[in-house]
Protein backbone atom coordinates (compact mmCIF):
# COMPACT_ATOMS: atom_id res chain seq x y z
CA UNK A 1 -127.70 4.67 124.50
CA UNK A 2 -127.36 8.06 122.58
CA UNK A 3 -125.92 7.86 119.18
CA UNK A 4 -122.35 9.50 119.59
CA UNK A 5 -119.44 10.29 117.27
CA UNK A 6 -116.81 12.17 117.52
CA UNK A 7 -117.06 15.86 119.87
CA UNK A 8 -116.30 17.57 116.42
CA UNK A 9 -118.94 15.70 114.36
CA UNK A 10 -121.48 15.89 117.41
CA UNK A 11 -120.55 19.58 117.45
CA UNK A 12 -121.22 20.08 113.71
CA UNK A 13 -124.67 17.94 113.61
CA UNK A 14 -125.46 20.19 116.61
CA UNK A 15 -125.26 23.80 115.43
CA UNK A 16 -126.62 22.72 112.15
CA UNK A 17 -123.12 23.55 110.29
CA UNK A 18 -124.06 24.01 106.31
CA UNK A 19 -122.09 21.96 104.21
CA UNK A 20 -120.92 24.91 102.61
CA UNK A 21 -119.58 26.25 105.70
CA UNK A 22 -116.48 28.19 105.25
CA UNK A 23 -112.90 25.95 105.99
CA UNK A 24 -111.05 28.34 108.75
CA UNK A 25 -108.49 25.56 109.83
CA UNK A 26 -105.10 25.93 107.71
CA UNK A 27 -102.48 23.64 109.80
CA UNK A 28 -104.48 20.63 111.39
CA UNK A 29 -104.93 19.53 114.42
CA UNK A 30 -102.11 18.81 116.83
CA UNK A 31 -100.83 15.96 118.13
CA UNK A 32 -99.10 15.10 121.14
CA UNK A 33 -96.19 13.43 121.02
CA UNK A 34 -95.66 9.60 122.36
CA UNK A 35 -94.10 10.26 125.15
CA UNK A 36 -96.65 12.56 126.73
CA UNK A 37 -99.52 10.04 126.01
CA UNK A 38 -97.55 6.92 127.52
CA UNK A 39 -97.45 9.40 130.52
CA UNK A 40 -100.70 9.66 130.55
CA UNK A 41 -101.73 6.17 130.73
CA UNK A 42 -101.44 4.70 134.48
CA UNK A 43 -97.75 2.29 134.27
CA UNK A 44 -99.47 -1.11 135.47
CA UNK A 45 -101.56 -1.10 131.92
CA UNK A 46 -98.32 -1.60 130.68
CA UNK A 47 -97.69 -5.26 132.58
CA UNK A 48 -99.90 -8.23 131.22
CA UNK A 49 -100.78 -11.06 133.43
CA UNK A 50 -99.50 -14.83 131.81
CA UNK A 51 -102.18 -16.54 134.42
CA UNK A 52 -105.33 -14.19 133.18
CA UNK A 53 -104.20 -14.44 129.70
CA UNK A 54 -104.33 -18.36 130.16
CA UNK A 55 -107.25 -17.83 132.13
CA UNK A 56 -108.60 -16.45 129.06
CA UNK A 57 -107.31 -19.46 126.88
CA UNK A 58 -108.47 -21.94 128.98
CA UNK A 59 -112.57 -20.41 129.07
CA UNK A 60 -112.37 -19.83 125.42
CA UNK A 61 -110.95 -23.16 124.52
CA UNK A 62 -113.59 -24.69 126.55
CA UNK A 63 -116.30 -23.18 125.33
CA UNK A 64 -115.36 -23.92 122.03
CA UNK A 65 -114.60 -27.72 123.22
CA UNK A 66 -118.25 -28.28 124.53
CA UNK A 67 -120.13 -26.50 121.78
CA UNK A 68 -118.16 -29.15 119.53
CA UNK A 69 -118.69 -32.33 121.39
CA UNK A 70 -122.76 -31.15 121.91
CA UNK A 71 -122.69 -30.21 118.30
CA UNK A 72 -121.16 -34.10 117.27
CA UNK A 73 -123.26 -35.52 119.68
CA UNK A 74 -126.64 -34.23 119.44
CA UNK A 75 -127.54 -32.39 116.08
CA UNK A 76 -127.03 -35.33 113.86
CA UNK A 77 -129.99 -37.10 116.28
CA UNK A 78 -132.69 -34.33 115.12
CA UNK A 79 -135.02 -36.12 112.70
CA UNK A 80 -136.68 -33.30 110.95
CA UNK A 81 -134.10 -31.91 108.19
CA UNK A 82 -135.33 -28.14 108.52
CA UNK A 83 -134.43 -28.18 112.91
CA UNK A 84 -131.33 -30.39 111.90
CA UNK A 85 -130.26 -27.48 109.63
CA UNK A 86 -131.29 -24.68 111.56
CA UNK A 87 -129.15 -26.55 114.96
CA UNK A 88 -126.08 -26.74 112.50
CA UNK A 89 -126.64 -23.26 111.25
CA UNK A 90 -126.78 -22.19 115.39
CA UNK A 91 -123.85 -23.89 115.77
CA UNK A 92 -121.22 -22.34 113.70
CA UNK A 93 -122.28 -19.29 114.30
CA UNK A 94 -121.52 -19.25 117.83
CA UNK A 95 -118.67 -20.94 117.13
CA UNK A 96 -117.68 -18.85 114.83
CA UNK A 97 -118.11 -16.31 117.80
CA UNK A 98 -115.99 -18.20 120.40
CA UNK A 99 -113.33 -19.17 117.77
CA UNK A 100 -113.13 -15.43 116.89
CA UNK A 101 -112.41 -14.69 120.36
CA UNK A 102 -109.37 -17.27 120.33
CA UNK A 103 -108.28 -16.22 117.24
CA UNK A 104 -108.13 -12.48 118.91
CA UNK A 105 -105.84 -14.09 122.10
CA UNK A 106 -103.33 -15.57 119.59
CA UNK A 107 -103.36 -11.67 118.25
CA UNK A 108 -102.49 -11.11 121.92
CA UNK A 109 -99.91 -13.64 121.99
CA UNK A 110 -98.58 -11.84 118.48
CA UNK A 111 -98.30 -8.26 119.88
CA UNK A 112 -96.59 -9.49 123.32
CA UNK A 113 -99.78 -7.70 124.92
CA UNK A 114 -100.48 -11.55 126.54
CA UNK A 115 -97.08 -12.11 128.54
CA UNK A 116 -94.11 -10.99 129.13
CA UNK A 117 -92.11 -14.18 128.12
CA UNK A 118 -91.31 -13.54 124.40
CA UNK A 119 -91.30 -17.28 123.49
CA UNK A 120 -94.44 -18.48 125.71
CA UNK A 121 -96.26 -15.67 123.62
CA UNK A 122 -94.81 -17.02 119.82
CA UNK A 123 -96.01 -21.05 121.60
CA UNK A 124 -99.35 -19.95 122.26
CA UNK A 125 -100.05 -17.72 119.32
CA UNK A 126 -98.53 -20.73 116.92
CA UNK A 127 -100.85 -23.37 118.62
CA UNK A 128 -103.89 -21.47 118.09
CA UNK A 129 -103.35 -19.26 115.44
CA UNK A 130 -102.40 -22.89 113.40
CA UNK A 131 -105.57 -24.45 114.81
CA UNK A 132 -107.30 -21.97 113.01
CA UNK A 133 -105.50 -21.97 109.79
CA UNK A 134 -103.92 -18.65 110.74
CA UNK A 135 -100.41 -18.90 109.67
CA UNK A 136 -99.03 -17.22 112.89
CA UNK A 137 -95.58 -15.88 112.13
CA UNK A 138 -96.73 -14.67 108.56
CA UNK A 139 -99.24 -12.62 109.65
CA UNK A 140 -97.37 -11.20 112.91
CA UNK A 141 -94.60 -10.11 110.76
CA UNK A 142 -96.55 -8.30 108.52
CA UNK A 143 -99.52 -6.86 111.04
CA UNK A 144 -96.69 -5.54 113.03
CA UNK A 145 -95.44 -3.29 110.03
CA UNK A 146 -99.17 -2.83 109.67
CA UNK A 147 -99.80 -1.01 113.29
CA UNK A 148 -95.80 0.59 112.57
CA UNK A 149 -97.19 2.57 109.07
CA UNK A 150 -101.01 2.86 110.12
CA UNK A 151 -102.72 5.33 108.45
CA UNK A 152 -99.88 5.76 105.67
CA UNK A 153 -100.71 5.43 102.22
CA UNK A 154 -97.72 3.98 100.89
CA UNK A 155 -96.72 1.98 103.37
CA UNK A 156 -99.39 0.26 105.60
CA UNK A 157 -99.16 -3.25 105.28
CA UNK A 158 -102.99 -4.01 105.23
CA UNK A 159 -105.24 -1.34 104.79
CA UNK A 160 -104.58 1.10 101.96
CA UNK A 161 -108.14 2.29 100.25
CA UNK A 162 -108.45 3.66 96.54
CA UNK A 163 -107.47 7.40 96.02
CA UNK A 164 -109.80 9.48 93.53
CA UNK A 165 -107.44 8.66 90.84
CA UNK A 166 -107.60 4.87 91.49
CA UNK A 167 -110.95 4.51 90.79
CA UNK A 168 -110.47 5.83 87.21
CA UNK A 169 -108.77 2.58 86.54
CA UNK A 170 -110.55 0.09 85.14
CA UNK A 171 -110.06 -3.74 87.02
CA UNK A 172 -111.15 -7.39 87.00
CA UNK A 173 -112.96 -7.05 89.90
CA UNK A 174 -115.56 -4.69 88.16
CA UNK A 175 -115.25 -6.67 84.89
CA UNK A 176 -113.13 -3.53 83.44
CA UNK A 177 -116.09 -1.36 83.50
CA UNK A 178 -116.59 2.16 84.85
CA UNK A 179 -118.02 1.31 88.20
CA UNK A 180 -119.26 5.07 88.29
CA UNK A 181 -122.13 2.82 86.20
CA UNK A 182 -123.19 0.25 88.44
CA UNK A 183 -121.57 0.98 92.12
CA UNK A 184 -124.64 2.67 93.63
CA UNK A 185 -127.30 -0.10 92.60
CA UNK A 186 -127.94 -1.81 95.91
CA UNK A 187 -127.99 -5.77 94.30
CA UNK A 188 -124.50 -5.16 93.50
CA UNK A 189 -122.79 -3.43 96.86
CA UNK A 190 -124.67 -6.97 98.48
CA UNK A 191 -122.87 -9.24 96.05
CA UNK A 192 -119.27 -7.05 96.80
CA UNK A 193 -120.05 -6.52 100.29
CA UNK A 194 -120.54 -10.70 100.68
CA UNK A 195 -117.50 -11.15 98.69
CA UNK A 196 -115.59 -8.37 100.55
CA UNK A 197 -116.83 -10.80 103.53
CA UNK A 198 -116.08 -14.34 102.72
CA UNK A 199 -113.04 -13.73 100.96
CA UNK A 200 -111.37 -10.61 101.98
CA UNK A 201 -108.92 -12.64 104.35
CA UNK A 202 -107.80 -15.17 102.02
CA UNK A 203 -107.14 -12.98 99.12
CA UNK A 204 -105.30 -10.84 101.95
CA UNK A 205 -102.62 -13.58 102.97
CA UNK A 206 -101.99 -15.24 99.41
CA UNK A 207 -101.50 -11.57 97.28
CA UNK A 208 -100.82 -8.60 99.65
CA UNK A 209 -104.23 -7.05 98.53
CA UNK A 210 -105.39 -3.21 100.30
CA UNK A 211 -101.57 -2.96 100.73
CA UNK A 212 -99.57 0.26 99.94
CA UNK A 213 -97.28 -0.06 96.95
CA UNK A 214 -94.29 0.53 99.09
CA UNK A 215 -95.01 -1.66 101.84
CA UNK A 216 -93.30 -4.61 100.45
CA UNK A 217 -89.76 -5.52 101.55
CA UNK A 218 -88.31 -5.97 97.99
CA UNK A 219 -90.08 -5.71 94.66
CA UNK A 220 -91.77 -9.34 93.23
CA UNK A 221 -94.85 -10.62 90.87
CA UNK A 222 -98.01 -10.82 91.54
CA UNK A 223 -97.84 -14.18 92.57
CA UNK A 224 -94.62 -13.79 94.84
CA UNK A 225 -96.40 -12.02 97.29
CA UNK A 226 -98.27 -14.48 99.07
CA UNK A 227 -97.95 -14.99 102.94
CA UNK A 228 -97.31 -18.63 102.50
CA UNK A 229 -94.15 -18.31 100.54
CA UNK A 230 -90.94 -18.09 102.70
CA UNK A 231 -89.25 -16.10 100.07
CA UNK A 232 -92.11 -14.16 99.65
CA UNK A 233 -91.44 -10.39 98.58
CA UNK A 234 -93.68 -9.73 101.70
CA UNK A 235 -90.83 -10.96 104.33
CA UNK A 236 -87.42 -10.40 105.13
CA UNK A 237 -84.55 -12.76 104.48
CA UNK A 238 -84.29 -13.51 108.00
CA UNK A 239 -87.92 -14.41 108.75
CA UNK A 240 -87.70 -17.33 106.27
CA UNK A 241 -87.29 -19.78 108.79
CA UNK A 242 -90.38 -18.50 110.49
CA UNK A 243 -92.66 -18.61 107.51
CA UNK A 244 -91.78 -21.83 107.09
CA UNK A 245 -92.75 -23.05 110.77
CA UNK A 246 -96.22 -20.82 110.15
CA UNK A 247 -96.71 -23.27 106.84
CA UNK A 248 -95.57 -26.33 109.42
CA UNK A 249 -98.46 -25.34 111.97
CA UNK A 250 -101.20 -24.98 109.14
CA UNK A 251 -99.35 -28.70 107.42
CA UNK A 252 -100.17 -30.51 110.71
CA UNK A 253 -103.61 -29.24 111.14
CA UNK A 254 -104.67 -29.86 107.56
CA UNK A 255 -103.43 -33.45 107.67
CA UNK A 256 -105.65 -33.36 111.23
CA UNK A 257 -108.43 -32.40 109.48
CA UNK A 258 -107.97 -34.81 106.72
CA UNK A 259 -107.91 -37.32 109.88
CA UNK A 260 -111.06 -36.98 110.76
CA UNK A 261 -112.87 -37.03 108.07
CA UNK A 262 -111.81 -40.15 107.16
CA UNK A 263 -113.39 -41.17 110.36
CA UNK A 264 -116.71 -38.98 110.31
CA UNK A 265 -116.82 -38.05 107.09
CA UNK A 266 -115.97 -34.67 105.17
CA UNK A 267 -119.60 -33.40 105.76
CA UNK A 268 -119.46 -33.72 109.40
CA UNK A 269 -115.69 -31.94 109.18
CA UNK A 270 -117.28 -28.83 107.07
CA UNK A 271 -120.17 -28.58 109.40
CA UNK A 272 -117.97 -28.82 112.68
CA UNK A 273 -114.66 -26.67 111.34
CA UNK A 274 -115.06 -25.24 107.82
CA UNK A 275 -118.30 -22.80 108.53
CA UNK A 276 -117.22 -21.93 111.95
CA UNK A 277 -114.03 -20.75 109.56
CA UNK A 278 -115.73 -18.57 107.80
CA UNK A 279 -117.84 -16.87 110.34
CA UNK A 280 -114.15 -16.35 112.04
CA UNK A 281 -112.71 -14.45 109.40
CA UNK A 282 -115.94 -12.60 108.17
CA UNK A 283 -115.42 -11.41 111.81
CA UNK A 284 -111.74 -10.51 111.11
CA UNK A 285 -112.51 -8.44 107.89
CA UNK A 286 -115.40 -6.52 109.20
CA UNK A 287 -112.94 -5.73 112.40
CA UNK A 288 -110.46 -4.74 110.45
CA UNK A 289 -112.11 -3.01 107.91
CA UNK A 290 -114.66 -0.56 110.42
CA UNK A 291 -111.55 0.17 112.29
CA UNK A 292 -110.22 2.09 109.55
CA UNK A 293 -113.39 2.98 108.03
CA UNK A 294 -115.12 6.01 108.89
CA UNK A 295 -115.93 9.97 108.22
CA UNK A 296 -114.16 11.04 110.47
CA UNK A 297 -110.96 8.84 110.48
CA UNK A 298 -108.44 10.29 108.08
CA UNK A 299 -105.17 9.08 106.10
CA UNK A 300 -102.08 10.49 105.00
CA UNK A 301 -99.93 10.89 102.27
CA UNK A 302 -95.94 9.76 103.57
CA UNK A 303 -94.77 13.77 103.79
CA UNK A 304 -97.23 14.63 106.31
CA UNK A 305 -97.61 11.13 108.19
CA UNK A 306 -96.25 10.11 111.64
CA UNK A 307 -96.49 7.33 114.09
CA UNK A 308 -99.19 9.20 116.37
CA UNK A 309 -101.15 10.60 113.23
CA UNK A 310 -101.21 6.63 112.19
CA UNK A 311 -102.02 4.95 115.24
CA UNK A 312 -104.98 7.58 116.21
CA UNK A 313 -106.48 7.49 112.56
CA UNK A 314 -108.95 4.49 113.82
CA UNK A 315 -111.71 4.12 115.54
CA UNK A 316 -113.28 2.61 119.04
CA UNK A 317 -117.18 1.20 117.77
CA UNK A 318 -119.15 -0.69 120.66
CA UNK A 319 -120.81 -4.46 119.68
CA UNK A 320 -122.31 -4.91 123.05
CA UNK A 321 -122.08 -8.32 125.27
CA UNK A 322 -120.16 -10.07 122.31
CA UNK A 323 -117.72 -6.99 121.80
CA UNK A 324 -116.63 -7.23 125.84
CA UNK A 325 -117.02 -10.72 126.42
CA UNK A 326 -116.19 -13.17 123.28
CA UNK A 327 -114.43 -10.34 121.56
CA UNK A 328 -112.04 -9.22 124.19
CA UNK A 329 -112.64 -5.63 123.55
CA UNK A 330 -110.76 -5.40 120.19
CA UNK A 331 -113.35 -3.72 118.83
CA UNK A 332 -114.68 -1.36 121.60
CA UNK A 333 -110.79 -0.31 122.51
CA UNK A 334 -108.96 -0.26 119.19
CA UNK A 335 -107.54 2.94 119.18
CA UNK A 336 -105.05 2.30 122.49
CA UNK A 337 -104.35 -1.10 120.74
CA UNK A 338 -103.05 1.00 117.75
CA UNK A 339 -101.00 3.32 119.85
CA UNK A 340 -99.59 0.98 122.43
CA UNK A 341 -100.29 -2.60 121.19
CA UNK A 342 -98.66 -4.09 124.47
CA UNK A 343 -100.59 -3.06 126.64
CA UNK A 344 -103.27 -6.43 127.32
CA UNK A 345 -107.14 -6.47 126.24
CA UNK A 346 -108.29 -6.53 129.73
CA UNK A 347 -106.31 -2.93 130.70
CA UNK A 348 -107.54 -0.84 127.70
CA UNK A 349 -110.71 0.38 128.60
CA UNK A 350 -108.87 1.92 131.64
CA UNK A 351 -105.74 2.99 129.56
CA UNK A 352 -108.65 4.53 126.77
CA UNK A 353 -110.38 6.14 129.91
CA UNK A 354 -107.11 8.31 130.58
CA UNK A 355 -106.19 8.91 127.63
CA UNK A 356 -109.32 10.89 126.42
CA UNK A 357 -108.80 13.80 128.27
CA UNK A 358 -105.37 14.44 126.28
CA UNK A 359 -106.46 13.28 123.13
CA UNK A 360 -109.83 14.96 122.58
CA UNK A 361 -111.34 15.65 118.68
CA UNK A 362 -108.33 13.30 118.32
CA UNK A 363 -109.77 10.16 119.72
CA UNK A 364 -112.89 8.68 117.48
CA UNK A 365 -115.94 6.43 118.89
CA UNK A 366 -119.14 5.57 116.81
CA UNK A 367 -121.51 3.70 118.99
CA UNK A 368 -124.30 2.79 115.82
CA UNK A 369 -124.88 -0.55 115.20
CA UNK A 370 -121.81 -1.94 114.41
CA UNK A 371 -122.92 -4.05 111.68
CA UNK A 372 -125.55 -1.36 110.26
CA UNK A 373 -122.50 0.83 109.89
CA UNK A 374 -121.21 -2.05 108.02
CA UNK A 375 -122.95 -1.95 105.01
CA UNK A 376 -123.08 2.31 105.56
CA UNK A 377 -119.58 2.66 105.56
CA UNK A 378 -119.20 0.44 102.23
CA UNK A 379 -121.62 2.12 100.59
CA UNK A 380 -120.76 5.33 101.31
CA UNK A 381 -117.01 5.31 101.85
CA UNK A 382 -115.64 4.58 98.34
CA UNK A 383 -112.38 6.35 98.58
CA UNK A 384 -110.45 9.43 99.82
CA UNK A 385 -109.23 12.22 98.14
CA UNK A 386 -107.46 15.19 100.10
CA UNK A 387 -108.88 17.51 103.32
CA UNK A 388 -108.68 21.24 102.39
CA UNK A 389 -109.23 21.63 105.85
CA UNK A 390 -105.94 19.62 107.04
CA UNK A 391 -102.52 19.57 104.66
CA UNK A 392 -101.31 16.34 103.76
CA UNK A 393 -104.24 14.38 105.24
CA UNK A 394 -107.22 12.69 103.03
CA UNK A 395 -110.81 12.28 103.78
CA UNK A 396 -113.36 9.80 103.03
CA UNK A 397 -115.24 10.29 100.20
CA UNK A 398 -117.92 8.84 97.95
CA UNK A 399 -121.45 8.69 98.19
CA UNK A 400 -123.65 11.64 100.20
């Protein structure tokens, strides 16, 4: 398959536009307005399925339930400690897969995209979201203020990146140096990138990081931020209740946990549940994080933003056989998601087909390796700083 971008950046790599190429656009593009792009989109999209979502549950839940019990039953047998290691090393990473694709229907279940009974959605997204050590309400609360301010950098809930200015700070994460010093050496993006990786998500739910400053709903510490905390500064008074049911849900499982390895052993409970874990939310952060990373997605400063700017400031990548089939298409139809996050996994490739004609430049899609433009977009895209070509929006920027 052809490498593809966006028309605009296919149309500049085309005609062999020089960098220094004159900026002739003074207003920005424009957008249409909601309305005219929910017309767009055929109404059924609009109506999820509670059987095929189960459907969905069920396959998933098997899946993971058989690689489990072959995984208890049949690694420990293998003699030789190198295939023994290499079987357990198999194993959680496809169930890491599997796991990331139930942790994706609970999203579902979050958004209301998996059916249209309020309360069977918040049961099933609890239940599996807990079983993963998601706390469920906590992070449906805030990801919905998340997709509300997308693309806003003051208010967006969970992905906020480093003006120009902010990287003239000095912070503990780069031992207070000047990272101007060190960034570029390849040894050290690895370390961050690995870091960025294994602990992105948990430093995510217990202090608010990549936030915008504003997107709290009052004013606390540091510490008082955490999505654990029912009186965290991250949630309302009247979510408290629900916090505290999202803290029940990861209580239970925990002592479950705790459970079993009294029975099998802690070793057997790491190697069955903990690395699948991780390869689950490394998943989760490099999602996240490539759907609002790239050239050609901007952000914008709270004067100039809107809903539509927000929601159409990410982008649609492709990861193949996993993307479609384990992944339930969060990746390769993320844009519609962001617009209309109703609207179920299994309708948005034809909802994204009829929108495209509307949207044009507006819609993104990078179709390089979706890992490869992993490590290119953290190298590369350090920060933004503002468009000349587009008031009140900012660019990527960093290294060339």
């Amino acid at each position: 398959m052809a490498t593809t971008t966006t028309t605009a950046t296919r149309n500049r790599r085309a005609t062999g536009e020089a960098k220094s190429a004159p900026i002739t656009l003074v207003e920005g593009p424009v957008y249409p307005d909601i309305q005219t792009i929910r017309d767009a989109i055929p109404a059924h999209c609009f109506e999820p399925s509670t059987w095929r979502s189960m459907g969905y549950v069920v396959r998933d839940v098997t899946m993971a339930a058989a690689l489990g019990w072959a995984a208890f039953t049949y690694i420990p047998q293998i003699e030789d400690f190198a295939w023994r290691t290499a079987a357990w090393i198999v194993y959680g990473y496809v169930q890491g897969l599997v796991c990331t694709g139930i942790w994706i229907l609970a999203h579902e279940a979050g958004h209301g995209a998996f059916s249209v009974h309020r309360r069977f959605n918040d049961v099933v997204g609890w239940v599996l979201h807990s079983a993963l050590m998601v706390p469920y309400f906590s992070w449906k609360f805030s990801h919905h203020r998340h997709h509300r301010f997308t693309g806003h950098m003051e208010k967006d809930m969970a992905f906020v990146p480093h003006t120009k200015a902010d990287r003239e700070q000095r912070r503990f994460a780069d031992l207070y140096l000047d990272r101007e010093l060190f960034e570029d050496i390849p040894i050290v993006q690895l370390v961050k990138l690995v870091l960025h990786q294994l602990a992105g998500w948990q430093v995510y739910l217990l202090f608010n990081v990549s936030s915008g400053r504003d997107s709290q709903q009052h004013k606390a510490s540091w510490w008082r931020v955490s999505h654990f905390e029912p009186t965290s500064a991250v949630f309302r008074p009247s979510e408290i209740f629900y916090i505290a049911l999202s803290d029940l849900g990861l209580a239970i499982v925990g002592g479950l946990l705790y459970l079993a390895s009294t029975v099998v052993g802690w070793k057997m409970v790491f190697l069955m549940y903990a690395v699948p874990y991780m390869w689950v939310h490394h998943w989760l952060v490099a999602i996240t994080y490539l759907h609002h990373t790239h050239p050609d997605v901007p952000h914008f400063e709270a004067d100039s933003w809107t809903f539509v700017k927000g929601a159409l400031a990410t982008v649609d990548r492709d990861f193949g056989f996993v993307g479609r089939h384990l992944f339930h298409n969060i990746i390769d139809h993320h844009v519609i998601h962001h617009i209309f996050p109703k609207i179920p996994f299994y309708k948005a490739e034809e909802a994204t087909e009829a929108l495209k004609p509307l949207l044009g430049d507006l819609y993104h899609r990078e179709e390089r390796s979706f890992i490869g433009q992993l490590w290119t977009s953290f190298t590369q895209c350090k920060y933004v700083e503002a468009d000349p070509a587009v008031p009140g929006a900012l660019k990527w920027a960093g290294k060339k």
